[in-house]
N, C-alpha and C. Protein backbone atom coordinates (compact mmCIF):
# COMPACT_ATOMS: atom_id res chain seq x y z
N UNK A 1 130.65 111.72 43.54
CA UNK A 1 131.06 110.58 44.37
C UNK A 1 130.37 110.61 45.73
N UNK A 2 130.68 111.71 46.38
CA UNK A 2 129.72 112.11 47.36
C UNK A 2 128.04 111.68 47.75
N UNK A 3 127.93 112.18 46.18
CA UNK A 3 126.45 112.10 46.40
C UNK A 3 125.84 110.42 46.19
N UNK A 4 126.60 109.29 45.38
CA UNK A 4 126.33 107.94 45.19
C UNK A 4 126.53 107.43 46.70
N UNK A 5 127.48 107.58 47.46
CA UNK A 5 127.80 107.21 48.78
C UNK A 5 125.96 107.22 49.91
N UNK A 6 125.54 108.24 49.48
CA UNK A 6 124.59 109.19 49.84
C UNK A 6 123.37 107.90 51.03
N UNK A 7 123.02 107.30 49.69
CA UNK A 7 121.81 105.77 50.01
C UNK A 7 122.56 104.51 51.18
N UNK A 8 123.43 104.40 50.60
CA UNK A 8 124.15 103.47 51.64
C UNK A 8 124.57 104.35 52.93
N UNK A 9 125.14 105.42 53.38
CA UNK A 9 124.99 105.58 54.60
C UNK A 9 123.80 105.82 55.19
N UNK A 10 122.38 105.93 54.46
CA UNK A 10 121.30 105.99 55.24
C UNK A 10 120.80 104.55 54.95
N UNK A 11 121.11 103.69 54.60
CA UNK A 11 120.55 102.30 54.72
C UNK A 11 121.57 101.66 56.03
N UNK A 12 122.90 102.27 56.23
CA UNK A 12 123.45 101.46 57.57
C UNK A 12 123.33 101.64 58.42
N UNK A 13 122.73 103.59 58.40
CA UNK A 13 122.06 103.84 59.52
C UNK A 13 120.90 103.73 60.17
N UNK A 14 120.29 103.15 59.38
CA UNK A 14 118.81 103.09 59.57
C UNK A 14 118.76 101.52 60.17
N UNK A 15 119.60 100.71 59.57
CA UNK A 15 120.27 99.29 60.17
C UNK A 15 120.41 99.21 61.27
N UNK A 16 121.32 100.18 61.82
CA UNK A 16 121.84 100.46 63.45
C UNK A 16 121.13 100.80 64.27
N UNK A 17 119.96 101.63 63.98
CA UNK A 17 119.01 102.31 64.59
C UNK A 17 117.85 101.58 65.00
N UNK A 18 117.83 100.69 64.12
CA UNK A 18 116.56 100.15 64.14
C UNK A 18 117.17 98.28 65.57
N UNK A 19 118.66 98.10 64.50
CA UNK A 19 119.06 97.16 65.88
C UNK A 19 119.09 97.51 67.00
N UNK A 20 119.39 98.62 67.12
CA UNK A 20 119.53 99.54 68.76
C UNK A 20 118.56 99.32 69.15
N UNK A 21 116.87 99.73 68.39
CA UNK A 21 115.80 99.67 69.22
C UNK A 21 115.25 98.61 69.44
N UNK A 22 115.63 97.14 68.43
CA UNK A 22 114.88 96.16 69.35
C UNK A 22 115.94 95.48 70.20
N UNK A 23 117.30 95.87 70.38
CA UNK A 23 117.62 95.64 71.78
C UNK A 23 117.49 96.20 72.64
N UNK A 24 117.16 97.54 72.78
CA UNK A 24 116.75 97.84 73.86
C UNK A 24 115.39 97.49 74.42
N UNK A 25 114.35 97.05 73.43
CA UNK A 25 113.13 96.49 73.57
C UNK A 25 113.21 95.20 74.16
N UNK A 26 113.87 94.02 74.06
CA UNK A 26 114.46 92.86 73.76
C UNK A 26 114.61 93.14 75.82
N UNK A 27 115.78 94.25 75.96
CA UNK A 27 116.26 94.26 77.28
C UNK A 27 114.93 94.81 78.48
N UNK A 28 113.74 95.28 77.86
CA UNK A 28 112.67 95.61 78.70
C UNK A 28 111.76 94.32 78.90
N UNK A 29 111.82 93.05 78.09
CA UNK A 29 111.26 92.14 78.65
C UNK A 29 112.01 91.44 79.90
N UNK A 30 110.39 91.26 80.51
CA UNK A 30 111.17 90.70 82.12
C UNK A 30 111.92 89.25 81.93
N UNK A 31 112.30 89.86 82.99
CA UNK A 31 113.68 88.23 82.83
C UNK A 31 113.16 87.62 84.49
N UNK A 32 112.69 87.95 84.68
CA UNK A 32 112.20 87.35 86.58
C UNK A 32 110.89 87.43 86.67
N UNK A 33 110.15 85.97 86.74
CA UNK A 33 108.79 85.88 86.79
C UNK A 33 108.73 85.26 88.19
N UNK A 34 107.76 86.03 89.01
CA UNK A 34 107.72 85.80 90.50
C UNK A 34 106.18 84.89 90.40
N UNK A 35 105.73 84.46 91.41
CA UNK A 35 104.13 83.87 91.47
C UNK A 35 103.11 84.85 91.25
N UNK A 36 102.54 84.75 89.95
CA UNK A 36 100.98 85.88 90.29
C UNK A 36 99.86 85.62 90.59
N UNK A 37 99.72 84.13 91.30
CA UNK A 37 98.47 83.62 91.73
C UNK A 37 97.68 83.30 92.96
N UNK A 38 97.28 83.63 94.14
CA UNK A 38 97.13 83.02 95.37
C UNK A 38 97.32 81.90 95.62
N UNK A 39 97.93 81.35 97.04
CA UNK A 39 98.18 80.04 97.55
C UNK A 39 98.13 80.54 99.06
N UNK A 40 97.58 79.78 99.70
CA UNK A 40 97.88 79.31 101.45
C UNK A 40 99.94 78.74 100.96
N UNK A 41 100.37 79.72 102.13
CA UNK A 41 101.85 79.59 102.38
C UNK A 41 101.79 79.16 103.76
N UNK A 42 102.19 77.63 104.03
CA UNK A 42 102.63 77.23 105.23
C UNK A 42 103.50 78.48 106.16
N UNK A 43 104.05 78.18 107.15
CA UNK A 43 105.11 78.75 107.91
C UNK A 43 106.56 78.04 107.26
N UNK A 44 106.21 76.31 106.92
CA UNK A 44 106.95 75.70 106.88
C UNK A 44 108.07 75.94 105.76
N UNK A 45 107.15 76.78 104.87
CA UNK A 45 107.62 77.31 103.33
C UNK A 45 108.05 78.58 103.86
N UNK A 46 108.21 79.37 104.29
CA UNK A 46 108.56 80.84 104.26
C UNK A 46 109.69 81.52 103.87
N UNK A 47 110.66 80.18 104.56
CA UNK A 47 111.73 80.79 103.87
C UNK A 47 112.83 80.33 102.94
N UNK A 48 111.87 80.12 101.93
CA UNK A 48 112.03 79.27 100.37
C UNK A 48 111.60 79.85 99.50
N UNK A 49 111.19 81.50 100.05
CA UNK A 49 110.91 82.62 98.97
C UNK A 49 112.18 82.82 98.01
N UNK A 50 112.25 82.38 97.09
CA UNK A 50 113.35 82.97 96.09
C UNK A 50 113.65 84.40 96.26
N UNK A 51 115.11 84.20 95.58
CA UNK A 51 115.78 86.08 95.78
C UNK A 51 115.57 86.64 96.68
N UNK A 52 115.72 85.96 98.35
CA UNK A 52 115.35 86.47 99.38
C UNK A 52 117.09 85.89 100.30
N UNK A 53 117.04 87.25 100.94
CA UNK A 53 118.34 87.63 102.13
C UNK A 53 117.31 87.46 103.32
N UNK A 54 117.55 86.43 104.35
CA UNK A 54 117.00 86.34 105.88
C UNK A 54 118.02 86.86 106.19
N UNK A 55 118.31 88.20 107.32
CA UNK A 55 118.76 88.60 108.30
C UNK A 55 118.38 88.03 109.87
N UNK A 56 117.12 88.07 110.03
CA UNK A 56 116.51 87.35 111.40
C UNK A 56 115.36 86.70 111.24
N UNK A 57 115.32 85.35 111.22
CA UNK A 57 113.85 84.64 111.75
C UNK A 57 112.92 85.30 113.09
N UNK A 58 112.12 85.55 112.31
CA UNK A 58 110.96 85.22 113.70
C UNK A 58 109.96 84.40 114.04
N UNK A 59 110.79 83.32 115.44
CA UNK A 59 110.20 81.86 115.36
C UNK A 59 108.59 82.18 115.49
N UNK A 60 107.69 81.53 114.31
CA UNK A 60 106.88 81.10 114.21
C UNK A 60 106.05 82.27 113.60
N UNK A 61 106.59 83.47 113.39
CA UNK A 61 105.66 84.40 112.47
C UNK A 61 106.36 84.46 111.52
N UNK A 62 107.96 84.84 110.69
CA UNK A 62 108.30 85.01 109.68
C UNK A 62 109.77 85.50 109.71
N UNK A 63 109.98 86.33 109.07
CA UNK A 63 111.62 86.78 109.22
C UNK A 63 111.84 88.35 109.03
N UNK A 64 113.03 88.83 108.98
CA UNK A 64 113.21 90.27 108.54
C UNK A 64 114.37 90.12 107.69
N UNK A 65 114.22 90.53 106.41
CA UNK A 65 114.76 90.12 105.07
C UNK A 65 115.16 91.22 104.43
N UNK A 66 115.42 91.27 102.73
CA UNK A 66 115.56 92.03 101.70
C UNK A 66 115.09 90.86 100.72
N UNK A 67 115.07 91.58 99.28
CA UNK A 67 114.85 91.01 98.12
C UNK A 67 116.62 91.42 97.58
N UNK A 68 117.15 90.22 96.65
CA UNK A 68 118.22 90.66 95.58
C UNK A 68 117.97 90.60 94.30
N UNK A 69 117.04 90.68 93.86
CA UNK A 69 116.10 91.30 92.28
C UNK A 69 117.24 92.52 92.11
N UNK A 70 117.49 93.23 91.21
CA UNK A 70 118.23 94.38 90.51
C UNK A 70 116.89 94.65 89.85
N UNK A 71 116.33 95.55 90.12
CA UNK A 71 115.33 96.16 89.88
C UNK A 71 115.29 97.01 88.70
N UNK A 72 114.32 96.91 87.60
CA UNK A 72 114.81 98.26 86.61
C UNK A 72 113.47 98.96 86.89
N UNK A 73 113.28 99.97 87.63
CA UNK A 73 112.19 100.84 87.81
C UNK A 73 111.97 101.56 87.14
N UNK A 74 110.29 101.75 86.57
CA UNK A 74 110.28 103.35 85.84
C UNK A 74 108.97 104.02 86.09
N UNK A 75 108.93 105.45 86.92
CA UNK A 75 107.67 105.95 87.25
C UNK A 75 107.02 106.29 86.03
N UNK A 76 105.94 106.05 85.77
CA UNK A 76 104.73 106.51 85.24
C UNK A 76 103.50 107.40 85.33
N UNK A 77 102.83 108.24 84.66
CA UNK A 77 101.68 108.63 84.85
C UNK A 77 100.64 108.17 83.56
N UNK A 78 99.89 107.32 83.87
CA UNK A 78 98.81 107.10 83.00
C UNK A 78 97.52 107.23 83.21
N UNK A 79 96.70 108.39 82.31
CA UNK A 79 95.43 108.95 82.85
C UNK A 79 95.27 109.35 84.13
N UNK A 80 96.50 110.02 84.66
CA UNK A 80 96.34 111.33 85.46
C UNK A 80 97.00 110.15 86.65
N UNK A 81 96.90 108.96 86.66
CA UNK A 81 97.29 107.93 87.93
C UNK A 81 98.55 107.47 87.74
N UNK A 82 99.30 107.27 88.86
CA UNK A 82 100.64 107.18 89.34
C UNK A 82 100.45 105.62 88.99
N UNK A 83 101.94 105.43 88.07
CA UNK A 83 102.04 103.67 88.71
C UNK A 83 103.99 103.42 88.51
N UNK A 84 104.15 102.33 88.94
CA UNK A 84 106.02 102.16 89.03
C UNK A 84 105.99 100.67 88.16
N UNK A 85 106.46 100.83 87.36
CA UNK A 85 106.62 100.02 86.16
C UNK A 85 107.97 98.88 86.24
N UNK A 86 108.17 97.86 86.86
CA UNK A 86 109.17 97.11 87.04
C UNK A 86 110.14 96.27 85.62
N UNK A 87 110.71 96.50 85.23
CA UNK A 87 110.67 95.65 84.13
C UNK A 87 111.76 94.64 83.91
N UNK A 88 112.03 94.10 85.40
CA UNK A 88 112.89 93.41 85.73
C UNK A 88 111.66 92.25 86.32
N UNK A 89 110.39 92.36 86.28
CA UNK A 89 109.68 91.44 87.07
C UNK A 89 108.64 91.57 86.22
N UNK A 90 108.42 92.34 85.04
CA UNK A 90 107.08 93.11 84.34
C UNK A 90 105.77 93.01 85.23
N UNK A 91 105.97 93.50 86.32
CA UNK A 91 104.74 94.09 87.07
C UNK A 91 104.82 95.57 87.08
N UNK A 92 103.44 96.32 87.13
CA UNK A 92 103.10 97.28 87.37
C UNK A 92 102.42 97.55 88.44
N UNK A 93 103.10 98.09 89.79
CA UNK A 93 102.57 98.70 90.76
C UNK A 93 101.81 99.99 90.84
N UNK A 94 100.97 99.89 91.75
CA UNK A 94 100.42 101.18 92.20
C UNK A 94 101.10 102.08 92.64
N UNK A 95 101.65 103.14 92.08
CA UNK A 95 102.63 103.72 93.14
C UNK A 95 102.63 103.41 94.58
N UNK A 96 101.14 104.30 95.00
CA UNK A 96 100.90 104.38 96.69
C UNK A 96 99.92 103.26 97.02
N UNK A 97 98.81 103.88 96.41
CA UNK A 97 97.95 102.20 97.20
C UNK A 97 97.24 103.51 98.34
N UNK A 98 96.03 102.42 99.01
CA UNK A 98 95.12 102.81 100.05
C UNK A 98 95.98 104.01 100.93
N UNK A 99 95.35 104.73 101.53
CA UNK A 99 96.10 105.62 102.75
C UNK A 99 95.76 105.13 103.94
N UNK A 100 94.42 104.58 103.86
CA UNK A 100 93.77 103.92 105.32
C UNK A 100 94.54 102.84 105.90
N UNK A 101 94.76 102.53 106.54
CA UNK A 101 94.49 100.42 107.26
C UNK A 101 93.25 100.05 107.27
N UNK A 102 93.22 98.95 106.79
CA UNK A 102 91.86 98.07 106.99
C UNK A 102 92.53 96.86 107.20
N UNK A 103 91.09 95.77 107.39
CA UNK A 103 91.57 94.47 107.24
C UNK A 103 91.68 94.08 106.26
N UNK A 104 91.85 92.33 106.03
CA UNK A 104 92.39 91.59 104.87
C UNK A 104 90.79 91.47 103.78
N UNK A 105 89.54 91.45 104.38
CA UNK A 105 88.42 90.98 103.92
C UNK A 105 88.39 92.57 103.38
N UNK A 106 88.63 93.58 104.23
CA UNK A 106 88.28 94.92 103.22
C UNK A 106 89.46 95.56 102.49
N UNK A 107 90.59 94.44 102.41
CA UNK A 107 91.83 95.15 101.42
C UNK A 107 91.47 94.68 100.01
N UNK A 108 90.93 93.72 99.64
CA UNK A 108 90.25 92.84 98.47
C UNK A 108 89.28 93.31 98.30
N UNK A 109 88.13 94.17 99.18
CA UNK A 109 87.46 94.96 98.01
C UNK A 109 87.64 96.38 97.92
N UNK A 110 88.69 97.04 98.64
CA UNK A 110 89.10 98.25 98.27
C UNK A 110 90.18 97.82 96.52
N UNK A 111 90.53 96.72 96.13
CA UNK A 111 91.19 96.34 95.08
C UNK A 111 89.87 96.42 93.96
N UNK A 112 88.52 95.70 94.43
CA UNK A 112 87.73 95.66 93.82
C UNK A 112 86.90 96.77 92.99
N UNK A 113 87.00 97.30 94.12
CA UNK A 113 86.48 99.03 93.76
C UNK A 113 87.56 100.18 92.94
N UNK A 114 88.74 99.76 92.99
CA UNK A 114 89.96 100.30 92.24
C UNK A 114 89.41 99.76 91.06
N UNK A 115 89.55 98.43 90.59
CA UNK A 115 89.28 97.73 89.26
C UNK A 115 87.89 98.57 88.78
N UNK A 116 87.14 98.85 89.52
CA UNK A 116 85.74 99.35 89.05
C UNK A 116 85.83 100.61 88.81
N UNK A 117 87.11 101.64 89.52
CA UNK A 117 87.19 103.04 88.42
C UNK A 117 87.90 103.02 87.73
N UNK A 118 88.49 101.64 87.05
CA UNK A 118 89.51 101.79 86.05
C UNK A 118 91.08 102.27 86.01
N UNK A 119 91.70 101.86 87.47
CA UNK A 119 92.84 103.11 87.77
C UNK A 119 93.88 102.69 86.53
N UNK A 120 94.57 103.75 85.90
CA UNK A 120 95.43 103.96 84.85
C UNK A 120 94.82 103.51 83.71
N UNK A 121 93.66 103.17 83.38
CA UNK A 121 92.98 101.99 82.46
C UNK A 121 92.49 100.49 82.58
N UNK A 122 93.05 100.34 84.01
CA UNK A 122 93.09 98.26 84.01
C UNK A 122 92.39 98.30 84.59
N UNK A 123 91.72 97.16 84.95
CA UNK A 123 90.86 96.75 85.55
C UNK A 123 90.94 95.49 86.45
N UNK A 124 92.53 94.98 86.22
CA UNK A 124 93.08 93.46 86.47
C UNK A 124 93.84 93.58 87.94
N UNK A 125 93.84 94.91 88.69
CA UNK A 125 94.88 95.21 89.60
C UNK A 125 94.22 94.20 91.03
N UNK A 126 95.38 93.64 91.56
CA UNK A 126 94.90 92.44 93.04
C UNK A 126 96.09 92.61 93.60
N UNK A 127 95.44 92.37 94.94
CA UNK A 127 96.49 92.04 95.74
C UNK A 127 97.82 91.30 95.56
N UNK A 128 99.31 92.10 95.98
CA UNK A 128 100.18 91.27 95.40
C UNK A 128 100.20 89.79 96.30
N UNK A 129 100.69 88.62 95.48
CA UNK A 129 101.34 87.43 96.26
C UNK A 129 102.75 87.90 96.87
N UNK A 130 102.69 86.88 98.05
CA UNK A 130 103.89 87.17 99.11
C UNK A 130 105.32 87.54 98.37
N UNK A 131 105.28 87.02 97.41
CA UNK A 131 106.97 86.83 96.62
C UNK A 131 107.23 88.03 96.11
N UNK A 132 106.02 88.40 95.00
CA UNK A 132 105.96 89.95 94.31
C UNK A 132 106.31 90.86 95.53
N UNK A 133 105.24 90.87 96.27
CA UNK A 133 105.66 92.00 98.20
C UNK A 133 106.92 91.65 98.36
N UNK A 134 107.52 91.15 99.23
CA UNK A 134 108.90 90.59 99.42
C UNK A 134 109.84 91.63 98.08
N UNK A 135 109.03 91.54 97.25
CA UNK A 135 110.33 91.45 95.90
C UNK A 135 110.57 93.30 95.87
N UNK A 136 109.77 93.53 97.14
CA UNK A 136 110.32 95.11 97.05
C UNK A 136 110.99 96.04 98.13
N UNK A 137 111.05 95.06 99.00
CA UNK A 137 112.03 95.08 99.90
C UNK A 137 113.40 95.03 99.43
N UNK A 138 114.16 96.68 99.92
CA UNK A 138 115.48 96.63 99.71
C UNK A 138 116.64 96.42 100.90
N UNK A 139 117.85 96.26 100.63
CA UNK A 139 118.61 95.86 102.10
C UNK A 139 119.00 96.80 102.81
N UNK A 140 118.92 98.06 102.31
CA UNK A 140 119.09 99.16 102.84
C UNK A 140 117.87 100.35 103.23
N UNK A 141 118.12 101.27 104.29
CA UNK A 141 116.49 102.26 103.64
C UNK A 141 117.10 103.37 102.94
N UNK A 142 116.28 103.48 101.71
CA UNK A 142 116.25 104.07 101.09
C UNK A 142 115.15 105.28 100.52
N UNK A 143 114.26 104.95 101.51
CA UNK A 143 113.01 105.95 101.13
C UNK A 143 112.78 106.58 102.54
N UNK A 144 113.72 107.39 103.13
CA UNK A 144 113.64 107.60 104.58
C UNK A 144 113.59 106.70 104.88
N UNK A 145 113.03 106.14 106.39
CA UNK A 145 113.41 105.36 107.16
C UNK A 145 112.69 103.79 106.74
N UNK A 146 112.24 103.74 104.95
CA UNK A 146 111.61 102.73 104.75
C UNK A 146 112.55 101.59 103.69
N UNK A 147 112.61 100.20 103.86
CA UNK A 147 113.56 99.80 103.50
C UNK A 147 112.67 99.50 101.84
N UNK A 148 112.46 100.55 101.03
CA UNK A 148 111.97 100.51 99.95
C UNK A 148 112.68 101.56 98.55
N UNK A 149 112.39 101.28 97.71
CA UNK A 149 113.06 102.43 96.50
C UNK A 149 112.29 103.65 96.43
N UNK A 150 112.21 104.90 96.98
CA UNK A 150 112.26 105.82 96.86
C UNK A 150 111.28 106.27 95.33
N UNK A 151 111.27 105.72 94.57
CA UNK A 151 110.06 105.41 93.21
C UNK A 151 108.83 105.56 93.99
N UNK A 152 108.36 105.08 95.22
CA UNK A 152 107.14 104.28 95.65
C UNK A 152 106.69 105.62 96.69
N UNK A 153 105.94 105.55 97.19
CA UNK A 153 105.15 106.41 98.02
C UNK A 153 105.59 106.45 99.07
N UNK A 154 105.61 106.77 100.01
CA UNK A 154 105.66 106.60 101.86
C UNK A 154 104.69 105.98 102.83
N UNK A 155 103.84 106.15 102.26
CA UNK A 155 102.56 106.05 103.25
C UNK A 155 102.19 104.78 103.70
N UNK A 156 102.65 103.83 102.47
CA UNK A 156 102.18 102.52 102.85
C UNK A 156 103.23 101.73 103.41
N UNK A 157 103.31 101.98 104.01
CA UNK A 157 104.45 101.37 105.45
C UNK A 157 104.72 99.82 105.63
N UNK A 158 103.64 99.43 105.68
CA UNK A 158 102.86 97.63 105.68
C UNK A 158 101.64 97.28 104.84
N UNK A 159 101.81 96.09 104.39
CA UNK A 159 100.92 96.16 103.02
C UNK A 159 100.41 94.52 103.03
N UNK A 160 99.64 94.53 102.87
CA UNK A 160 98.54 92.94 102.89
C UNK A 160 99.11 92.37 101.79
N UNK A 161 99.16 91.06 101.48
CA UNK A 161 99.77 90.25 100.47
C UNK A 161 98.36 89.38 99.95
N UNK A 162 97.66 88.85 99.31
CA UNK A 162 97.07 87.79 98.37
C UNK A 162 96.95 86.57 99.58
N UNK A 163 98.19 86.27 99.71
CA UNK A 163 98.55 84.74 100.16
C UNK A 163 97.84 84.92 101.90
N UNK A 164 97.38 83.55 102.14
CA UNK A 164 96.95 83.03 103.53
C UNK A 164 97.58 82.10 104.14
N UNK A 165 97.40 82.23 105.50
CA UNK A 165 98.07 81.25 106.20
C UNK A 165 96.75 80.38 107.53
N UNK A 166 97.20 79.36 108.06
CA UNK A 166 96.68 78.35 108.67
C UNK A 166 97.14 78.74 110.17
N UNK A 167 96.29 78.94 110.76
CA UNK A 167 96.45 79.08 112.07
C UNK A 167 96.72 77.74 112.83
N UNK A 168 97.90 77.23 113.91
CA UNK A 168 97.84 75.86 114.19
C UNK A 168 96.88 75.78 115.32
N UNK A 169 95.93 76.65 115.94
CA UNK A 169 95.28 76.54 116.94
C UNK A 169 94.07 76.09 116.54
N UNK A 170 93.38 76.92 115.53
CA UNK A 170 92.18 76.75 115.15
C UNK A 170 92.31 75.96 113.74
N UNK A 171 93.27 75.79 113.23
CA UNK A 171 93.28 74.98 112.00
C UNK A 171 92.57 75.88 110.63
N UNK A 172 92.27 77.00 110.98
CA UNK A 172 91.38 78.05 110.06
C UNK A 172 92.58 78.88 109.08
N UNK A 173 91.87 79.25 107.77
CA UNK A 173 92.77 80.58 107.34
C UNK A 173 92.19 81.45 107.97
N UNK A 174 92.82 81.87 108.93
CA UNK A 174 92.78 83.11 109.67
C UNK A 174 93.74 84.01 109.71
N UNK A 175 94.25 83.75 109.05
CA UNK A 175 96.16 84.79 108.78
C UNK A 175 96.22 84.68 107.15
N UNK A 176 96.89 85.73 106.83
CA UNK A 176 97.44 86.49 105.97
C UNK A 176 98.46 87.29 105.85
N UNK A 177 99.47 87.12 105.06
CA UNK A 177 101.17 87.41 105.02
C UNK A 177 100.95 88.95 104.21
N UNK A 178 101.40 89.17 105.68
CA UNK A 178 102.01 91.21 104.83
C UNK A 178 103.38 91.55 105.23
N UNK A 179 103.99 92.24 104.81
CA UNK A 179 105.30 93.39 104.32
C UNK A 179 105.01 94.38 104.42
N UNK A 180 106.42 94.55 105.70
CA UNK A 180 106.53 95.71 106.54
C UNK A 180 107.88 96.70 105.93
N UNK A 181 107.87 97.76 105.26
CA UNK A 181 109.19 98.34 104.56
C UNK A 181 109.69 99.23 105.51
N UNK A 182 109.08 99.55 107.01
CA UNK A 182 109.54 100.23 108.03
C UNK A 182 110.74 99.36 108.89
N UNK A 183 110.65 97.98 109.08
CA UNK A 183 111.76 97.10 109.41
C UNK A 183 111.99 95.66 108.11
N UNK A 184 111.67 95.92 107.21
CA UNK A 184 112.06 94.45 106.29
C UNK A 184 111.56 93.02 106.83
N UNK A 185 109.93 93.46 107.62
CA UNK A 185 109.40 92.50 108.21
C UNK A 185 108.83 91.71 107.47
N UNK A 186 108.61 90.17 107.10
CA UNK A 186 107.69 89.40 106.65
C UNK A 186 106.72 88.50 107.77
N UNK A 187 105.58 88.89 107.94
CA UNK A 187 105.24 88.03 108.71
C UNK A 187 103.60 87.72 108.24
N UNK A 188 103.23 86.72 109.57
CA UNK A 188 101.43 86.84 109.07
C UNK A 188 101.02 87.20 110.43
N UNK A 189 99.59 87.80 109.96
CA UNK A 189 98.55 88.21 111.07
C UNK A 189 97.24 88.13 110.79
N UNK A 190 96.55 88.29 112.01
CA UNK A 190 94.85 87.76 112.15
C UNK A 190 94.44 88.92 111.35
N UNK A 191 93.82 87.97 110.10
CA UNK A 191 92.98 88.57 109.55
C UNK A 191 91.30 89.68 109.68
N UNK A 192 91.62 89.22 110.76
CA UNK A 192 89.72 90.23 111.70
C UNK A 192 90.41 91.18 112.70
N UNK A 193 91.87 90.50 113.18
CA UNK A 193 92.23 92.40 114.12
C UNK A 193 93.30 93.00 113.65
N UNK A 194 94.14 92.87 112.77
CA UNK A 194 95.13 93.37 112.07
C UNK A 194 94.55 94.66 111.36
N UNK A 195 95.58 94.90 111.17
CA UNK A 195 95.12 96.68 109.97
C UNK A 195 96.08 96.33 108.80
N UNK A 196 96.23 96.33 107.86
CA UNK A 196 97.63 96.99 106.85
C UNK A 196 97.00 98.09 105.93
N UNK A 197 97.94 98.34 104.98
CA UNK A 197 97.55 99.28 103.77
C UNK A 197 97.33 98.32 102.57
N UNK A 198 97.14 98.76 101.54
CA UNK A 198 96.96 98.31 100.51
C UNK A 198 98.12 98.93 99.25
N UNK A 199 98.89 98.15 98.35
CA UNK A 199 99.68 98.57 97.17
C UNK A 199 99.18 97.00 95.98
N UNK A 200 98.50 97.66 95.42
CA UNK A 200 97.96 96.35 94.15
C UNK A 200 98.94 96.57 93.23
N UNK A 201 99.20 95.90 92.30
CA UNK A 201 99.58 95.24 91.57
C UNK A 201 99.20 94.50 90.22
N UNK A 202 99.50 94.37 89.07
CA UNK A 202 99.03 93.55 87.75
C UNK A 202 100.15 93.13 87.21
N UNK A 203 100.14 91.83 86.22
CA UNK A 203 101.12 92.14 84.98
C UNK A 203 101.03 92.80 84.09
N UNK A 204 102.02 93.46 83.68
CA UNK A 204 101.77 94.19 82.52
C UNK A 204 102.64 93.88 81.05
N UNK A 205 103.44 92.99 81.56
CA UNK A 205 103.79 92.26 80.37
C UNK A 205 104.79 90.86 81.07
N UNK A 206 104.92 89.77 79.84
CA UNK A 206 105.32 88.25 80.16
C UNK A 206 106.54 88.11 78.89
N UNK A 207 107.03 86.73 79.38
CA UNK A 207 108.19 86.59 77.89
C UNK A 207 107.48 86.10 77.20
């Protein structure tokens, strides 16, 4: 009797096992698709960033914020390179990103030259857009004195974003929106005397 029972408990288990794994697969596709494309962001737009907490405006550069994303983080090492795997947004960050400051014209080809040694395998990694940046800002600090998840590096303190902005003096893109995780700053700055760091970014998977 025993032994007839035998097939059917490994056919219900194998049932269960196998449902388990494509829900948990099912639960790793992202459910929050942020912008992955460049745009000039007015001032006028700034703070119409989705899943965004303003604490303080700052008239005419930007605000000091958080993101409310629930984040599902997971560190990685692929081919010896660090990356933080979101899968609440399916982006894959660089862990750290540049150590230097540069400007905005040499943060796009320090991205370029990343793509050209292949970091983790890709070749697709760019500058994040303002929303993705933003989207890693937490409301608290959590990485020492940086208002970021503790997953991520230290070093990159302030970080260049994709997106440009319009200067009202000169009417030029001469600004570019970066994120500051030392105060939960969003703002823009002159692209020729500014410094930031660099943290790129790709998708790594869509619904």
């Amino acid at each position: 009797m025993k032994h007839s029972l035998l097939p059917y408990i490994l056919i219900i288990s194998f049932v269960f096992l196998s449902s388990t794994s494509i829900y948990s697969a099912e639960n790793k596709k992202p459910h929050i698709n942020l912008r992955p494309y460049y745009k000039i962001v007015p001032l006028s737009e700034i703070e119409e960033i989705p899943n965004i907490v303003i604490r303080e405006k700052r008239e005419g550069q930007g605000f000091i914020g958080h993101c409310t994303i629930n984040h599902d983080y997971e560190a990685n090492t692929i081919k010896d390179d660090k990356v933080v795997i979101d899968h609440t947004t399916g982006l894959m960050w660089h862990q750290s990103g540049s150590f230097k400051n540069m400007s905005w014209k040499r943060a796009k080809k320090w991205v370029t030259e990343l793509n050209e040694k292949g970091y983790a395998g890709f070749s697709d990694w760019r500058l994040p857009t303002l929303e993705e940046a933003v989207s890693l800002l937490e409301p608290i600090e959590k990485n020492g004195n940086q208002f970021i998840d503790p997953v991520f590096a230290r070093t990159q303190s302030s970080i260049w974003t994709c997106d440009s902005n319009v200067s009202s003096a000169s009417l030029k893109l001469d600004r570019a929106w970066s994120v500051n995780f030392n105060h939960g700053l969003v703002s823009r700055n002159d692209i020729m005397i500014e410094r930031k760091k660099v943290r790129p970014v790709r998708v790594y998977s869509s619904n």
